[in-house]
C-alpha atoms as a PDB file:
ATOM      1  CA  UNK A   1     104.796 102.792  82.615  1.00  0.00           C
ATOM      2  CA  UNK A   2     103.804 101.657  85.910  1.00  0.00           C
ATOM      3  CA  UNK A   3     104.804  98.913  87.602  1.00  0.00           C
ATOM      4  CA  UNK A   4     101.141  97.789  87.476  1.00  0.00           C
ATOM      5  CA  UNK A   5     100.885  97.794  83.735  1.00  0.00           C
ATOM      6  CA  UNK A   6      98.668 100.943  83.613  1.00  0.00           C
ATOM      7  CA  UNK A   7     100.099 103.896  81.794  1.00  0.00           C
ATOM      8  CA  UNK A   8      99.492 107.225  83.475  1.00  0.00           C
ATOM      9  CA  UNK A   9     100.480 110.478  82.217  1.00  0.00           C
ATOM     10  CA  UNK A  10      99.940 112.515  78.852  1.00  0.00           C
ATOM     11  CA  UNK A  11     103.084 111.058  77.160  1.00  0.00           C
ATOM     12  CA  UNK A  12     102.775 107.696  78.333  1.00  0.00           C
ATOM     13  CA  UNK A  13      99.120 108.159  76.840  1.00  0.00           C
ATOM     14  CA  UNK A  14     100.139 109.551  73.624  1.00  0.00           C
ATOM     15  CA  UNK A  15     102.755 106.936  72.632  1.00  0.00           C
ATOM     16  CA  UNK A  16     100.164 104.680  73.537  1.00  0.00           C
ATOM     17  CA  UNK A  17      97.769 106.006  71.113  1.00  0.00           C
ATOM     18  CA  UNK A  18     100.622 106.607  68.407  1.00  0.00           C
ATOM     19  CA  UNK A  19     101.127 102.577  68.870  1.00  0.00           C
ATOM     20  CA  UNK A  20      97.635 101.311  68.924  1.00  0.00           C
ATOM     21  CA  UNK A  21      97.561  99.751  71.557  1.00  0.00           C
ATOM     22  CA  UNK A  22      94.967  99.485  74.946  1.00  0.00           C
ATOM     23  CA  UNK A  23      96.357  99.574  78.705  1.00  0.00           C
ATOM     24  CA  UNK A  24      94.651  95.904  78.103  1.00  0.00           C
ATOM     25  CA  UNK A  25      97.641  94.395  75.408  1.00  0.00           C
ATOM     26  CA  UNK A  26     100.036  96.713  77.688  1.00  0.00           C
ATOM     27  CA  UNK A  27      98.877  94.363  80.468  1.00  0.00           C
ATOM     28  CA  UNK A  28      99.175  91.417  78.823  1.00  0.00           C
ATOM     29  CA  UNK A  29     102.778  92.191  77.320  1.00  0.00           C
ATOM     30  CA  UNK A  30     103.827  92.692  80.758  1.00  0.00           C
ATOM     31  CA  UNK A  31     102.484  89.528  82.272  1.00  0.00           C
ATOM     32  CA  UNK A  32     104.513  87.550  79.476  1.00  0.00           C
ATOM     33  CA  UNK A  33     107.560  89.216  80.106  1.00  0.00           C
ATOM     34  CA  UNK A  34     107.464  88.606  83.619  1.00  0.00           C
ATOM     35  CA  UNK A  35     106.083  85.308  84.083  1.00  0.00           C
ATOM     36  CA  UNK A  36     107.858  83.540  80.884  1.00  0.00           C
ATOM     37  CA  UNK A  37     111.599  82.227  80.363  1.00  0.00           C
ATOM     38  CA  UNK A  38     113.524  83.302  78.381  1.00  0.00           C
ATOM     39  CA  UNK A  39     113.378  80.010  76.370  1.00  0.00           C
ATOM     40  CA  UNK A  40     109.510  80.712  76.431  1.00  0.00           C
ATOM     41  CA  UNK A  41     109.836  83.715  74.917  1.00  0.00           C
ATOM     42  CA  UNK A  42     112.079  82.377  72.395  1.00  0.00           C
ATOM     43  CA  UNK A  43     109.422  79.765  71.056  1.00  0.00           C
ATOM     44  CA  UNK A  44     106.959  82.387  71.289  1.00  0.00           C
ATOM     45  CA  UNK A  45     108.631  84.823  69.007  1.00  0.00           C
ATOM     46  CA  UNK A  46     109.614  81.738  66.573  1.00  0.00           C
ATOM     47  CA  UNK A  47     105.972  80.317  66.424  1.00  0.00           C
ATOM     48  CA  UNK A  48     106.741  77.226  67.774  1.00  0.00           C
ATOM     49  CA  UNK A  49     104.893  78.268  71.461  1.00  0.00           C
ATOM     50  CA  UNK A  50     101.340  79.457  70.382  1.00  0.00           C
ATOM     51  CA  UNK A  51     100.393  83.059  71.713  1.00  0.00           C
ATOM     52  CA  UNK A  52      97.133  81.728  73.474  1.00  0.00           C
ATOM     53  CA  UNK A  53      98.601  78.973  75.371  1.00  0.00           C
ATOM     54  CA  UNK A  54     101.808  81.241  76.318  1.00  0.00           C
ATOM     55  CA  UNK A  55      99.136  83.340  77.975  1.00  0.00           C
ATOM     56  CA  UNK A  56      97.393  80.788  79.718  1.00  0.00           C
ATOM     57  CA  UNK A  57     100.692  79.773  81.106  1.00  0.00           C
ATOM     58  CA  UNK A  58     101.961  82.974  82.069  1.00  0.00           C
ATOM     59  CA  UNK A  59      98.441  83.815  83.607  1.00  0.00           C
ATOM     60  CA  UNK A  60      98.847  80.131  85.679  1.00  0.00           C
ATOM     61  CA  UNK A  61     101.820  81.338  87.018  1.00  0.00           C
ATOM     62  CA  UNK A  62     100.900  84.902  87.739  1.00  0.00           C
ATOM     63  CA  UNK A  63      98.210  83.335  89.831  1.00  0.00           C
ATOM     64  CA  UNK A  64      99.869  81.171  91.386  1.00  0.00           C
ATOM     65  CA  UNK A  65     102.540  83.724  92.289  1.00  0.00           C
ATOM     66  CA  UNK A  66      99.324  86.026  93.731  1.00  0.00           C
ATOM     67  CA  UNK A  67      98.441  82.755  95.581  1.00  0.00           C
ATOM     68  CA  UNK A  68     101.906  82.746  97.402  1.00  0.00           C
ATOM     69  CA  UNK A  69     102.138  84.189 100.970  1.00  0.00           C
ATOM     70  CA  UNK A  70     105.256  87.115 101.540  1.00  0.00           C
ATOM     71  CA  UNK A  71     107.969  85.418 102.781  1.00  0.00           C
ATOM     72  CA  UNK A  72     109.426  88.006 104.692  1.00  0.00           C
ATOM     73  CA  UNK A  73     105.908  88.489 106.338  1.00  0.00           C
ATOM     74  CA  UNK A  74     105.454  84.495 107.311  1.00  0.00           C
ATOM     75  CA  UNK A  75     109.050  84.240 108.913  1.00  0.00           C
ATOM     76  CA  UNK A  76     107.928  87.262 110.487  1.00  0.00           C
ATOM     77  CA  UNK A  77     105.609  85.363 112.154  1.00  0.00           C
ATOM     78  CA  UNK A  78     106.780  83.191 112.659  1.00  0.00           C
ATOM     79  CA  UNK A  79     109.134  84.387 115.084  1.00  0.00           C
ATOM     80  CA  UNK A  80     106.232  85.807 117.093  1.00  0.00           C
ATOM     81  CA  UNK A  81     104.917  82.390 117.786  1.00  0.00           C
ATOM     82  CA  UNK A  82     108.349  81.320 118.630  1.00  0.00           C
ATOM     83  CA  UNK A  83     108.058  80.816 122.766  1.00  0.00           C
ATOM     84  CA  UNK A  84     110.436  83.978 124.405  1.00  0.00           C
ATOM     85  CA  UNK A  85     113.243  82.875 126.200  1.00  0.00           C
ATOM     86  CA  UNK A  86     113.575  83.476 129.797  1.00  0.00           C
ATOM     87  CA  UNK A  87     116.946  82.669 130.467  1.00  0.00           C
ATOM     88  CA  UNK A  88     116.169  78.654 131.331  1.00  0.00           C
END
C-alpha cells in the first residue's frame, strides 16, 4: 500500500476486492492508525471510544498536523534571515 493510503497495483487491487473494501475505508484505517494512541485504539476496539468520534478526532489531528509548517524548512529559514557575520 502506499504511503498515501491508495493501493496501486493488480495484487494490491485484488486483495482489496477479495476483502471488500474501497481505497475510501483503506484511507480511513490508515488515518486512525496514525493519528490515534495506542490507548485510543484500545477503547476503540473495546467499544468504549465510539468509531465516529475516533474519526473526528483522528481527522482533527490529521489537520492540524497538515496545518503545521516543516520544521526543518522554518529553521532553515531561519538561518537565512539570521544577519552574516563579518568578522566584528
Amino acid at each position: 500500500m502506499k504511503d498515501a493510503g491508495e493501493i496501486k497495483g493488480g495484487l494490491q487491487t485484488r486483495l482489496m476486492q477479495l476483502l471488500g473494501v474501497s481505497e475510501r475505508t483503506v484511507r480511513i484505517y490508515k488515518q486512525l492508525s496514525e493519528q490515534l494512541t495506542g490507548r485510543e485504539k484500545q477503547h476503540l476496539m473495546r467499544g468504549k471510544l465510539p468509531f465516529v468520534q475516533a474519526r473526528a478526532v483522528a481527522a482533527e489531528r490529521n489537520q492540524k498536523a497538515a496545518m503545521l509548517p516543516d520544521f526543518e524548512e522554518v529553521e532553515d529559514n531561519k538561518d537565512k534571515n539570521l544577519p552574516a557575520n563579518n568578522g566584528e
